[in-house]
C-alpha atoms as a PDB file:
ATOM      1  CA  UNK A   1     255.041 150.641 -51.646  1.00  0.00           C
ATOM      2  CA  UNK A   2     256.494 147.150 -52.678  1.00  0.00           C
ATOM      3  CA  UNK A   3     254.838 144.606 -55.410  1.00  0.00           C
ATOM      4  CA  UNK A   4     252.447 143.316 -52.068  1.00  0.00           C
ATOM      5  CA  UNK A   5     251.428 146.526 -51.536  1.00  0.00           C
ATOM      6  CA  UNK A   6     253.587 147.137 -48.382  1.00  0.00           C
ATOM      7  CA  UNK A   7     255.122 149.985 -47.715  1.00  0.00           C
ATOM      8  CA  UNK A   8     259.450 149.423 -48.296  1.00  0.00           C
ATOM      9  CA  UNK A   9     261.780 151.740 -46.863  1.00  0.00           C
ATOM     10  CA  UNK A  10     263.988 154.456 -48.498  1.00  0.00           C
ATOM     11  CA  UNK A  11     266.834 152.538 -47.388  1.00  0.00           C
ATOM     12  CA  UNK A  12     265.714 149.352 -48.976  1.00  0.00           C
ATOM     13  CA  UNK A  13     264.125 150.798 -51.892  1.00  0.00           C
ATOM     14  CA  UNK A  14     267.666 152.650 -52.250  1.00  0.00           C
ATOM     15  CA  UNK A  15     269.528 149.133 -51.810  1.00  0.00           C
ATOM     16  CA  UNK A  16     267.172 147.430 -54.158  1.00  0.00           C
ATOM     17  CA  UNK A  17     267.900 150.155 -56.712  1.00  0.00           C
ATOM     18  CA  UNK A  18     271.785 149.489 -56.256  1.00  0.00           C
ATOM     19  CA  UNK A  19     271.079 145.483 -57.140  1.00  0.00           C
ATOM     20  CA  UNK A  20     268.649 146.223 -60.048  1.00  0.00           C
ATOM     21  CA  UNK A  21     271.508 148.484 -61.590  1.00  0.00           C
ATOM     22  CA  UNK A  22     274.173 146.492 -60.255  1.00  0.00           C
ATOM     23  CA  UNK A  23     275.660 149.410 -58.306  1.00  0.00           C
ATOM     24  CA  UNK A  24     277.641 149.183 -55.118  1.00  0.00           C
ATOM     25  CA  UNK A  25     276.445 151.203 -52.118  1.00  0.00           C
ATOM     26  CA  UNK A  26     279.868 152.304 -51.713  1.00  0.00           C
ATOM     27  CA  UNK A  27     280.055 153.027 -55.144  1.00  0.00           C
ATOM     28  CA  UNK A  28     276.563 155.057 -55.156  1.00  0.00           C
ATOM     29  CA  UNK A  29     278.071 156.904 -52.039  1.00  0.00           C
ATOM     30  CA  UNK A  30     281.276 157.769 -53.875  1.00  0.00           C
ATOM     31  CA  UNK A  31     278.810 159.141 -57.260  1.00  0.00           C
ATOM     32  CA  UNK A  32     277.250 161.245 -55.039  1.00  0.00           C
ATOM     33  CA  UNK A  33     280.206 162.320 -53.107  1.00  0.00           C
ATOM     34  CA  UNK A  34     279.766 161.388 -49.582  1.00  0.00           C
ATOM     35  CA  UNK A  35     281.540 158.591 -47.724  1.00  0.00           C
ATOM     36  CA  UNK A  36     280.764 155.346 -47.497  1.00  0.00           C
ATOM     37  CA  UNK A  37     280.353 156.104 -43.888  1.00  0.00           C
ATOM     38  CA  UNK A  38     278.399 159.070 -43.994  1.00  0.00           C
ATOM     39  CA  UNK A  39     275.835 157.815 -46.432  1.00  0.00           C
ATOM     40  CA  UNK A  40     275.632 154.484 -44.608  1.00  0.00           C
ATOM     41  CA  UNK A  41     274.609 155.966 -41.529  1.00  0.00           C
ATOM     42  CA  UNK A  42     271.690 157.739 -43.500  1.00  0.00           C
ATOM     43  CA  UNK A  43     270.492 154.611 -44.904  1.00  0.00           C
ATOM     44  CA  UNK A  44     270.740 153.036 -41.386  1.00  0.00           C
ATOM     45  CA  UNK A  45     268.720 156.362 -39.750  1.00  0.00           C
ATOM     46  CA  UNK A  46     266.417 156.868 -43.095  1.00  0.00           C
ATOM     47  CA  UNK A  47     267.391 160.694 -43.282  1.00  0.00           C
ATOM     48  CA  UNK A  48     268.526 160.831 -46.817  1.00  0.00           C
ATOM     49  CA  UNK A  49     266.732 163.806 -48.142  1.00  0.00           C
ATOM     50  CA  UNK A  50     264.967 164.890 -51.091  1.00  0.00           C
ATOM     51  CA  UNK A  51     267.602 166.279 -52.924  1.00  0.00           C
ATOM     52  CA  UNK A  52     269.948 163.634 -52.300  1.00  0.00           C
ATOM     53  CA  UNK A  53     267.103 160.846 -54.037  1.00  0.00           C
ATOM     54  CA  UNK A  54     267.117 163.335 -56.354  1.00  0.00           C
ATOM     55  CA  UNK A  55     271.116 163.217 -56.990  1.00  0.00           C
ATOM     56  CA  UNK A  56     271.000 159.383 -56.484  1.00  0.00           C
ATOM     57  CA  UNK A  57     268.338 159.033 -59.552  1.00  0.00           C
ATOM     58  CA  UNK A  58     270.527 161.527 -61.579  1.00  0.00           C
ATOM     59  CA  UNK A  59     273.577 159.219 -61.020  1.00  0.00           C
ATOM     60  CA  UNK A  60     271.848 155.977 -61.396  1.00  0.00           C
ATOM     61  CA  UNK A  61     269.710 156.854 -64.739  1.00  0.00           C
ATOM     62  CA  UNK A  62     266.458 156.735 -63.279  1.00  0.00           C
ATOM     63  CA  UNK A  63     263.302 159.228 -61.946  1.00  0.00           C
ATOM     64  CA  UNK A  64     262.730 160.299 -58.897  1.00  0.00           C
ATOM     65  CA  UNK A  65     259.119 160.731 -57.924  1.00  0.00           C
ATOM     66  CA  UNK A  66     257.067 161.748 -54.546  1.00  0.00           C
ATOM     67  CA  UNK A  67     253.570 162.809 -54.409  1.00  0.00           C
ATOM     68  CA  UNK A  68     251.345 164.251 -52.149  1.00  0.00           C
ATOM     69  CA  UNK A  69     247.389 163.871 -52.786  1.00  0.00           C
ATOM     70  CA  UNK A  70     244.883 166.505 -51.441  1.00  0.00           C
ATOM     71  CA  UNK A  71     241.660 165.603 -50.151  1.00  0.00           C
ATOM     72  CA  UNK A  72     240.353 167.364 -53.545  1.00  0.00           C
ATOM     73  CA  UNK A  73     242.069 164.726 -55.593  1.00  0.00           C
ATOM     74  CA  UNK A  74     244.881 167.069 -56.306  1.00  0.00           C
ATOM     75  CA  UNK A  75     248.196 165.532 -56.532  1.00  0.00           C
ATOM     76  CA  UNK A  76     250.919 167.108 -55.997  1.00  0.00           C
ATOM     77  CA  UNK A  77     254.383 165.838 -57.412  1.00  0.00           C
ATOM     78  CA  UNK A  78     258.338 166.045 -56.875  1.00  0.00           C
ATOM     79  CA  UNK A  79     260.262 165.318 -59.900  1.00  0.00           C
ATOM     80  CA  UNK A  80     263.687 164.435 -60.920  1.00  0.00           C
ATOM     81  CA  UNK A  81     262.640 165.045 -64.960  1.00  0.00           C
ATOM     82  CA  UNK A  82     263.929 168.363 -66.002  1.00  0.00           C
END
């Protein structure tokens, strides 16, 4: 979700991320060894997976979090924090 409460992309939660750290896409691509074209064409079809946020928080010095929240109030969480 954005500041509005809307819901933002992975793509342009992934392209904000570049600005706030002042990273290139192309340079993100290259830290997580793919090409520019490759990883572009992710972005474009929103298939970057898990493990590849995962790898782009590593590189980028920030956490990666998704969580899942059971009807029982349970949440469930992904973490890039060792």
């Amino acid at each position: 979700m954005n500041r509005k409460g809307g819901i933002i992309s992975t793509s342009n939660s992934i392209r904000n991320l570049c600005k706030e750290k002042d990273v290139s896409v192309a340079e993100l691509a290259r830290r997580i060894c793919q090409t520019l074209q490759n990883f572009n064409k992710k972005l474009k079809r929103e298939t970057v997976s898990t493990e590849e946020l995962m790898q782009i928080a590593d590189v980028l010095g920030v956490v990666f979090e998704q969580s899942y929240i059971l009807e029982n109030g349970e949440k469930l969480t992904i973490t890039s924090e060792s």
